[in-house]
Protein backbone atom coordinates (compact mmCIF):
# COMPACT_ATOMS: atom_id res chain seq x y z
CA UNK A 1 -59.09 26.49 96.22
CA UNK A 2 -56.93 29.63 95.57
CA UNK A 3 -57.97 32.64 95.45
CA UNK A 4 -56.64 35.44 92.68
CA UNK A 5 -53.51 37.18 94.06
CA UNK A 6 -53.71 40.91 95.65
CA UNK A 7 -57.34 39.58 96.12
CA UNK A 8 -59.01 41.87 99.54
CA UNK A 9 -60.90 39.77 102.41
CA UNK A 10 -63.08 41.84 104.40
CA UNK A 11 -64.42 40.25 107.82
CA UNK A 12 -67.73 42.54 109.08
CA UNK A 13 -67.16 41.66 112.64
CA UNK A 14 -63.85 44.09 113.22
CA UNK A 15 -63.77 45.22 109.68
CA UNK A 16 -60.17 43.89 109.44
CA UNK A 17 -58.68 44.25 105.89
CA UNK A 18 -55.95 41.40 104.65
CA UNK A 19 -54.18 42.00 101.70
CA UNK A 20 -51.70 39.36 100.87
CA UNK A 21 -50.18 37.72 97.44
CA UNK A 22 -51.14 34.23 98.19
CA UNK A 23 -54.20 33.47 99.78
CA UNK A 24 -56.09 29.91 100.30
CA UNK A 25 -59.86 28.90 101.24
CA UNK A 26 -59.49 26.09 103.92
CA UNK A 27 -62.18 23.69 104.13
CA UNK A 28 -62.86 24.75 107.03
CA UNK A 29 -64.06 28.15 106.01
CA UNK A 30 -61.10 29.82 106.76
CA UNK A 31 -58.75 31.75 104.74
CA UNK A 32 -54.90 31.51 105.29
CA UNK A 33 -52.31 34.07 104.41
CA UNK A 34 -48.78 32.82 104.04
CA UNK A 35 -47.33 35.00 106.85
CA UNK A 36 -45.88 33.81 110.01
CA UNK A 37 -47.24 34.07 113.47
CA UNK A 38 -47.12 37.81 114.83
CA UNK A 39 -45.37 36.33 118.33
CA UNK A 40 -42.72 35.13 116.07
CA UNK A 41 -41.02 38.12 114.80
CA UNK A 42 -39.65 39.90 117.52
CA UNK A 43 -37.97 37.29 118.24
CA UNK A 44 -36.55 36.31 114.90
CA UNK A 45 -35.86 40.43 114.20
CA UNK A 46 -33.67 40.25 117.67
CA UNK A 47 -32.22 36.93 116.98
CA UNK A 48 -31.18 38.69 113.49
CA UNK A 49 -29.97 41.43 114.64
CA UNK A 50 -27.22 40.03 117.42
CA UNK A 51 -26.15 37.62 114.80
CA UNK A 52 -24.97 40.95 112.87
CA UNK A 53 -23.94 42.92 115.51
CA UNK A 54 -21.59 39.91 116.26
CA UNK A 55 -20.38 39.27 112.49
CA UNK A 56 -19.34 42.99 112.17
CA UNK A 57 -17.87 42.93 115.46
CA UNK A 58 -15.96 40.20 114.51
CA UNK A 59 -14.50 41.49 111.06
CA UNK A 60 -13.25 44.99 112.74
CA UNK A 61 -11.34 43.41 115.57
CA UNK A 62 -10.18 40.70 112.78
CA UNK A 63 -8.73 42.84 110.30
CA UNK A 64 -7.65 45.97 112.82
CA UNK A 65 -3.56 46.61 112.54
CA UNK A 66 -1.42 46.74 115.34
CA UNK A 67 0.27 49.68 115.18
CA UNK A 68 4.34 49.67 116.01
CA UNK A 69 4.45 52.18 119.05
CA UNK A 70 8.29 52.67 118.95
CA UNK A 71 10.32 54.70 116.11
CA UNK A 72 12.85 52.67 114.19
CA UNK A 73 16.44 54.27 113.45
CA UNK A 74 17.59 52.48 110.25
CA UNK A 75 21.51 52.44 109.24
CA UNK A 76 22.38 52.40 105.62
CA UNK A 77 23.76 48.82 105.99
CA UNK A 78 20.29 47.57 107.34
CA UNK A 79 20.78 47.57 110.88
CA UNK A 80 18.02 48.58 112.78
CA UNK A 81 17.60 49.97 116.44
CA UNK A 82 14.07 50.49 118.23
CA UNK A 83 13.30 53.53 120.37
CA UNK A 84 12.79 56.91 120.43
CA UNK A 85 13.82 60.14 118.23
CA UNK A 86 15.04 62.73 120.16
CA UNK A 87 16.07 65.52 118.31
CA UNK A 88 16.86 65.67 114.58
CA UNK A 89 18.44 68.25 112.98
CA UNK A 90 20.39 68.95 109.31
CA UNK A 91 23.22 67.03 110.05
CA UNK A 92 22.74 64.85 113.05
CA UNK A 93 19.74 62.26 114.57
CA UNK A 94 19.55 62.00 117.90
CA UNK A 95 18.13 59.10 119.17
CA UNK A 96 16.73 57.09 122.51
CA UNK A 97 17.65 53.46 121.85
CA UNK A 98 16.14 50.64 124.10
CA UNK A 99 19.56 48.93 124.39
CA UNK A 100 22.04 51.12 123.26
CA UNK A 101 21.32 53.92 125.20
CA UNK A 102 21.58 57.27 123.31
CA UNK A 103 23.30 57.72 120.25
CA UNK A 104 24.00 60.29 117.48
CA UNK A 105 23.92 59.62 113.84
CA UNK A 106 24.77 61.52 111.05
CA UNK A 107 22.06 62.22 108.99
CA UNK A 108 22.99 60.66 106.19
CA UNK A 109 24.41 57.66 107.69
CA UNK A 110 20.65 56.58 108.86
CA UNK A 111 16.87 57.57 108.62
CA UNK A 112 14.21 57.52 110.96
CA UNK A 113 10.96 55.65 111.07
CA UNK A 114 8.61 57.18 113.26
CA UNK A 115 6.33 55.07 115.46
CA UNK A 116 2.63 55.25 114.28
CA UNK A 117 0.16 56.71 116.88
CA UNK A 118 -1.05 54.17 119.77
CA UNK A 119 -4.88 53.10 120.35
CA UNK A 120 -6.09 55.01 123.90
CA UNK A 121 -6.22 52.21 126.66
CA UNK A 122 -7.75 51.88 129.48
CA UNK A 123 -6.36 53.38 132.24
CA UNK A 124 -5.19 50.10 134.78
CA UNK A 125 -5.61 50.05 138.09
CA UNK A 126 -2.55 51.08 140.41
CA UNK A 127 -1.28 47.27 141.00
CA UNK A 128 -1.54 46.43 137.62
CA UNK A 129 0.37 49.27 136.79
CA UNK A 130 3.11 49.21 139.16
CA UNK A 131 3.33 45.21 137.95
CA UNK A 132 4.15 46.25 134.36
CA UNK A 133 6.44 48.87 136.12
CA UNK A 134 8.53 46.04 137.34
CA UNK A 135 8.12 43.61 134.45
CA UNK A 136 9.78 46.41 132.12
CA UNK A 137 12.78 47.33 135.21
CA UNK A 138 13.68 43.57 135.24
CA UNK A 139 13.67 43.82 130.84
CA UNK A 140 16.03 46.53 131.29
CA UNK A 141 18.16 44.77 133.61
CA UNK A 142 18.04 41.51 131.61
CA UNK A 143 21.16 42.92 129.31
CA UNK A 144 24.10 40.86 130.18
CA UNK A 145 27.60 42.04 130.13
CA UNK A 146 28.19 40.36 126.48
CA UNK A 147 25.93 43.41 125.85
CA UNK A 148 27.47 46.11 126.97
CA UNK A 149 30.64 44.91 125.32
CA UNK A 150 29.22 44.37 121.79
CA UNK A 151 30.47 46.67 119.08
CA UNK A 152 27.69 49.02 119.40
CA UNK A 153 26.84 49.64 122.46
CA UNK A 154 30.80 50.32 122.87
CA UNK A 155 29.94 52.57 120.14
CA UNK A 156 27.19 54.03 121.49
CA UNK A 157 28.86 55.24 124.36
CA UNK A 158 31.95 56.75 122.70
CA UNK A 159 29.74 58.71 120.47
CA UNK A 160 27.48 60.11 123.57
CA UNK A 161 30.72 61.26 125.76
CA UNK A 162 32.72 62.66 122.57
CA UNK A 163 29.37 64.61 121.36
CA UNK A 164 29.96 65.63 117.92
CA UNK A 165 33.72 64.68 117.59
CA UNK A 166 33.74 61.59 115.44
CA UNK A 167 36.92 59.13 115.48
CA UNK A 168 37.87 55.55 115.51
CA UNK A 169 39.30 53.51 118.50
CA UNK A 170 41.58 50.62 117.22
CA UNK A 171 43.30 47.80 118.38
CA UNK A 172 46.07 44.82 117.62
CA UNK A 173 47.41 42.01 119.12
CA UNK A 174 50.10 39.03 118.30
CA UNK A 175 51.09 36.29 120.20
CA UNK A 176 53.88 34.02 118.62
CA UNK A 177 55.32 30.84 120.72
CA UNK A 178 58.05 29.10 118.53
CA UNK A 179 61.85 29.36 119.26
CA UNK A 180 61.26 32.42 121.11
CA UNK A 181 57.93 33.92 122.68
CA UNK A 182 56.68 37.04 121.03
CA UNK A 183 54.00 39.60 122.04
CA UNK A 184 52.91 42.51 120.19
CA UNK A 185 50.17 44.70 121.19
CA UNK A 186 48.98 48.23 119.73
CA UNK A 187 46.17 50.40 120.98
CA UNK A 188 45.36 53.59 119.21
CA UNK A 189 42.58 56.60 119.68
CA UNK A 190 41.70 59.23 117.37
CA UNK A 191 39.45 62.01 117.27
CA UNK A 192 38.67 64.74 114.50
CA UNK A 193 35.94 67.48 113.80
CA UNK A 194 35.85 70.12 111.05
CA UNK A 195 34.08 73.17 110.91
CA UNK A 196 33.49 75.43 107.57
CA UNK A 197 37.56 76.71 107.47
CA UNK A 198 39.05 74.63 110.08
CA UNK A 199 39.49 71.03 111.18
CA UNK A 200 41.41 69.27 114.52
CA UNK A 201 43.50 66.13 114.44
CA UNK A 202 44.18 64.63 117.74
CA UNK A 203 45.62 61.12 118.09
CA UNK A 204 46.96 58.86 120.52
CA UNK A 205 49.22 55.73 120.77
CA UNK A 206 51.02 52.74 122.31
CA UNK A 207 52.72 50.05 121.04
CA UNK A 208 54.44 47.42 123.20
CA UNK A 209 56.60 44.40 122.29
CA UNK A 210 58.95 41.75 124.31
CA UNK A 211 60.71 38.88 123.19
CA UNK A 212 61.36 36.14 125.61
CA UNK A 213 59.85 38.63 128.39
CA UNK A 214 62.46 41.70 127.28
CA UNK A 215 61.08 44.64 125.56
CA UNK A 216 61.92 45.78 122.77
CA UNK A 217 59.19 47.89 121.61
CA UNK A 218 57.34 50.19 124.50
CA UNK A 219 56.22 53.54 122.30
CA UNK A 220 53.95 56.41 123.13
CA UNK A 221 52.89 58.66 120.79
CA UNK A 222 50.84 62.06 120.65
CA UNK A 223 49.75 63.47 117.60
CA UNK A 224 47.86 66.96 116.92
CA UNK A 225 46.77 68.63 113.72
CA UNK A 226 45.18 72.01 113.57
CA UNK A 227 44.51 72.99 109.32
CA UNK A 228 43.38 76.64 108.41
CA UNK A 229 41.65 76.82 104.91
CA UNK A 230 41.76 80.31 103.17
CA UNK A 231 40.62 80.88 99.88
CA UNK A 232 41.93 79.88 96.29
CA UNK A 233 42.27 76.66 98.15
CA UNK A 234 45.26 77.72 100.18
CA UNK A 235 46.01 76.32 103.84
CA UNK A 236 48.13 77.01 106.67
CA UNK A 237 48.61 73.77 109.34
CA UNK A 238 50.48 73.66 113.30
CA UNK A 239 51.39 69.92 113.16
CA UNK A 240 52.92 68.99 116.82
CA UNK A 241 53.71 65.18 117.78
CA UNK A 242 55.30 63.94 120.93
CA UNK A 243 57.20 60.35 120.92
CA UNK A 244 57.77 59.07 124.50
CA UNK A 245 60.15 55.97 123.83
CA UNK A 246 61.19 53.30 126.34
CA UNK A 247 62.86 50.89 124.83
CA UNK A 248 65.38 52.81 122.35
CA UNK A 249 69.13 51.54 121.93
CA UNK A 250 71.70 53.20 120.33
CA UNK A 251 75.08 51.04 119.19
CA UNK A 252 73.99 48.10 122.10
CA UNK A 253 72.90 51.19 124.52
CA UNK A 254 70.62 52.26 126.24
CA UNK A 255 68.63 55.09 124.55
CA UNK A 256 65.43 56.36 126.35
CA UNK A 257 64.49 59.49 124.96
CA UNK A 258 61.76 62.36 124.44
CA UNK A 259 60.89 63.94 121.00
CA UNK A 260 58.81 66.70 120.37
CA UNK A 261 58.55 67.50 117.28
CA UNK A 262 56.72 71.04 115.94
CA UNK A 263 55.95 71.70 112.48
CA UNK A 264 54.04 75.12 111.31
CA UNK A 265 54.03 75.04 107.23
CA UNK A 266 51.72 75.96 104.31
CA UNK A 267 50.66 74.94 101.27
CA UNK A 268 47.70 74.19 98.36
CA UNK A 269 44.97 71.90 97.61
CA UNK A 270 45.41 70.89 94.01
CA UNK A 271 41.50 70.16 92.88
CA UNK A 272 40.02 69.09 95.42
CA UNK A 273 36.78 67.15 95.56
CA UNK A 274 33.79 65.16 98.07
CA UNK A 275 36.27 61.88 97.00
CA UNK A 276 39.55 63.29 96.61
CA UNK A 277 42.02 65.62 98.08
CA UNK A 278 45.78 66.01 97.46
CA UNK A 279 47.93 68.58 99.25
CA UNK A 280 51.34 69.78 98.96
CA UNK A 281 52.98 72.23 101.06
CA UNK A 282 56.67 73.32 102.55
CA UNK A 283 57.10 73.05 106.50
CA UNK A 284 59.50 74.43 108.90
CA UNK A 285 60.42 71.79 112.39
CA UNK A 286 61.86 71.94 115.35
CA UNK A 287 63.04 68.96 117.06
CA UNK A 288 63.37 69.33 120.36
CA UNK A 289 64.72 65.57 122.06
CA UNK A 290 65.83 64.77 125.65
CA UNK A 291 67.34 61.55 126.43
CA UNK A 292 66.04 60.21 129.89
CA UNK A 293 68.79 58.10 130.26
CA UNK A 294 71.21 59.10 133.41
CA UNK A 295 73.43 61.60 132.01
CA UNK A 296 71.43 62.21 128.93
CA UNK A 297 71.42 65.69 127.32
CA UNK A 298 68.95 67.91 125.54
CA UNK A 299 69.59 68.42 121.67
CA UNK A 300 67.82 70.74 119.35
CA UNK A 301 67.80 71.16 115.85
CA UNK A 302 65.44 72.94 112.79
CA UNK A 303 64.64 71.22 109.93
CA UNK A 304 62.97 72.30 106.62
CA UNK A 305 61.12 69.65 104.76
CA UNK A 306 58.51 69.31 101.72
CA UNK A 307 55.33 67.32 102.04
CA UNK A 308 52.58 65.15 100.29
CA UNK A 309 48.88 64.70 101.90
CA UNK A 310 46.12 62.28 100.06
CA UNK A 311 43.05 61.83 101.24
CA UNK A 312 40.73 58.86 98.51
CA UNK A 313 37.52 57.62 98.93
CA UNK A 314 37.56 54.54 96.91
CA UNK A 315 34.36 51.89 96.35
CA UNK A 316 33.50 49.02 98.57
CA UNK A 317 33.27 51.40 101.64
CA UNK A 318 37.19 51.61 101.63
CA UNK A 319 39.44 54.75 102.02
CA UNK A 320 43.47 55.29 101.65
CA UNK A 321 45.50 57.91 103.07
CA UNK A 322 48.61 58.92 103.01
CA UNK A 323 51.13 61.07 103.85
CA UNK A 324 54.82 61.78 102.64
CA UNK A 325 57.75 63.94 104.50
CA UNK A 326 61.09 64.65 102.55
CA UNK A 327 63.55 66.87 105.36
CA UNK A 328 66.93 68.99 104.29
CA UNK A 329 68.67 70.46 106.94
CA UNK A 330 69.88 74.38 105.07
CA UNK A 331 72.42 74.42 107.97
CA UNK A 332 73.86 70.88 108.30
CA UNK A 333 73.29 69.47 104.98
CA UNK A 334 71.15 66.44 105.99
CA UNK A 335 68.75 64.87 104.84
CA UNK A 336 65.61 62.37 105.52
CA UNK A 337 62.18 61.04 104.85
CA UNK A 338 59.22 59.28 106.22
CA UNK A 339 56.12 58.12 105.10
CA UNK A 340 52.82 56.67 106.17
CA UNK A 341 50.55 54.99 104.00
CA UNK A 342 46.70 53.26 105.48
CA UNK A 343 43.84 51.44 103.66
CA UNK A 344 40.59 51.28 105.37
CA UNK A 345 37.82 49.20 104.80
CA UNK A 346 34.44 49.80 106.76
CA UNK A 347 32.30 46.69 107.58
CA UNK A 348 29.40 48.26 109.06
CA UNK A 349 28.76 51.85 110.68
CA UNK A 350 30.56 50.78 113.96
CA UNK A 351 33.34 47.83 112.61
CA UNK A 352 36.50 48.97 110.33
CA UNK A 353 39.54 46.97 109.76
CA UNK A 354 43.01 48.86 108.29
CA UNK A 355 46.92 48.02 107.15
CA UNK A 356 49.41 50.59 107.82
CA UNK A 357 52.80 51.18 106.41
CA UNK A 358 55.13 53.50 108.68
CA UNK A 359 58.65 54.26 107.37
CA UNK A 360 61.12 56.60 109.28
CA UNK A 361 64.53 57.32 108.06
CA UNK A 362 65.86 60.71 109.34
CA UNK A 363 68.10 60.12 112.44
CA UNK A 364 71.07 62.56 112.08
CA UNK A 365 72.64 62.44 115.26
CA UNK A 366 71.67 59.16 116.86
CA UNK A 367 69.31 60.64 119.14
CA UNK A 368 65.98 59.06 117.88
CA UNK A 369 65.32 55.67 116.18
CA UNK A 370 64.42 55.12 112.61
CA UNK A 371 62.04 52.20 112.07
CA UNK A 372 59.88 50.60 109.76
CA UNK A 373 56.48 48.85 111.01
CA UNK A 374 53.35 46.87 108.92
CA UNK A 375 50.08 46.74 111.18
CA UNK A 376 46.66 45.46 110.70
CA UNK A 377 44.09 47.28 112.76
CA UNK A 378 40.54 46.46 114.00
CA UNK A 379 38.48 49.66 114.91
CA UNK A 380 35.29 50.97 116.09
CA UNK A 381 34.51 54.06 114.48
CA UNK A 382 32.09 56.68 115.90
């Protein structure tokens, strides 16, 4: 039989009170309580309590992040580098690449993702440290020498020894095997930097070409620009280039010579903007040329001439420049132009291709060589 629930049992021997919800009368006499034995639940409580202690365990190691312990220098064009930010400042990002070594960025050529804080380990033991030691020397030394010639790391380097100079160092080359056996190569270097008022030019170059094994092109040229900006948009410029030629003929002859050329003028900006600037200005030269041929002479003459400078940013990450020179001798009565016309197109931050149109015509005396030249350039800009 049942007895009613929350119904009391009172046992006289040990007065012992049992209250429970559902009680029964065996036939025995005894009553039974629907409870489990007492030597039970410790055990099922501990049981109970590692199985939690394990699920929660579980769950937090489970859905824990790894965080990325190295910052991340991102280039506009989606490139990204891993390492470490050095310095950063208002206009330039210094930065601790793993492969690159270390570079400098214009700020607003990249941003930097900063590495998110690492979880404390435990400290290893000396072997296991100086293991890891050597497992990262030999990662370092894994780079190959297909590395250290790839376009940035070539970059890299130019723009850690030229510090904050920024310039572009391009490169041509022809071979042509039909009725005759051509060669043309072309290697050129520039650098610039501006400052609030002023801004340096300097540029290098050498072209070399043969025919059959006989040269007829083998050209250095020097190049410097120093440009003075004074209100009202105004400027003053010292403009010095220095041809070295080798393989100049004149009528059949031999013609080596040595130009310098100086040219101190002025002139205006006429509205200039961030994507557009076109100069005009009047010049005075002196051309100074010595012929390094045996029995060759020093000439010198001055020159006055009017000139055209554009500078356009167009879309697509291209650029044109250009700049036009119309001379008038006061004193002789002759005349002269040249010109120089480029179109740029950047691929990445480090890769830039170009065409250039040269035109010379001004050779009054015979002295120098006129010429007329269409290159395509491949560069690595810094």
């Amino acid at each position: 039989m049942s007895l009613p629930a929350a119904q009391k049992i009172n046992q006289s021997d040990n007065g012992l009170e049992i209250i429970s919800r559902n009680l029964k009368l065996r036939p025995d006499g005894r009553v039974e309580c629907g409870m489990m034995p007492s030597r039970l639940k410790p055990i099922i409580l501990a049981l109970t309590a590692v199985f939690l202690g394990c699920l929660l365990t579980g769950a937090g190691s489970a859905t824990e992040p790894e965080g990325n312990t190295r910052d991340v220098l991102v280039y506009k064009d989606g490139d990204r580098v891993q390492g470490r930010l050095i310095e950063k400042t208002d206009k330039i990002i210094v930065f601790e690449s793993d492969r690159f070594g270390r570079l400098r960025v214009l700020v607003e050529n990249a941003v930097v993702i900063k590495a998110e804080a690492p979880v404390p380990a435990p400290k290893a033991t000396t072997a296991a440290a100086e293991n890891q030691k050597t497992v990262d020397r030999k990662e370092r030394e894994r780079l190959s020498w297909l590395d250290y010639l790839s376009p940035a790391k070539l970059t890299a380097g130019l723009r850690d020894y030229f510090g904050p100079w920024h310039g572009r160092f391009a490169f041509s080359w022809e071979d042509v095997s039909n009725a005759t056996n051509q060669q043309n190569i072309g290697l050129e270097m520039a650098l610039h930097r501006k400052w609030t008022v002023d801004e340096v030019q300097l540029k290098g170059r050498y072209d070399f070409s043969e025919t059959n094994h006989v040269a007829t092109t083998d050209l250095m040229t020097a190049d410097g620009l120093l440009r003075h900006d004074f209100p009202d948009n105004f400027f003053g410029l010292y403009h010095p280039n220095l041809e070295w030629n080798r393989a100049s003929y004149n009528n059949g002859v031999p013609n080596d010579y040595v130009q310098l050329q100086q040219e101190v003028g002025a002139g205006i900006s006429l509205l200039p903007t961030v994507r557009r600037k076109v100069r005009v200005g009047l010049s005075e030269n002196l051309f100074d040329v010595w012929n390094t041929t045996p029995g060759g002479m020093h000439t010198s003459r001055t020159t006055e001439s009017v000139f055209a400078e554009t500078e356009l940013k167009l879309p697509w990450r291209m650029s044109l420049t250009g700049r036009g020179v119309y001379y008038y001798s006061i004193a002789t009565g002759t005349n002269g132009w040249e010109d120089q016309v480029e179109l740029s197109k950047k691929f990445t931050e480090t890769l830039s291709t170009s065409i250039r149109q040269e035109t010379r015509r001004y050779n009054p005396d015979g002295t120098t060589q006129d010429y007329s030249r269409l290159k395509l350039l491949f560069g690595l800009d810094f």
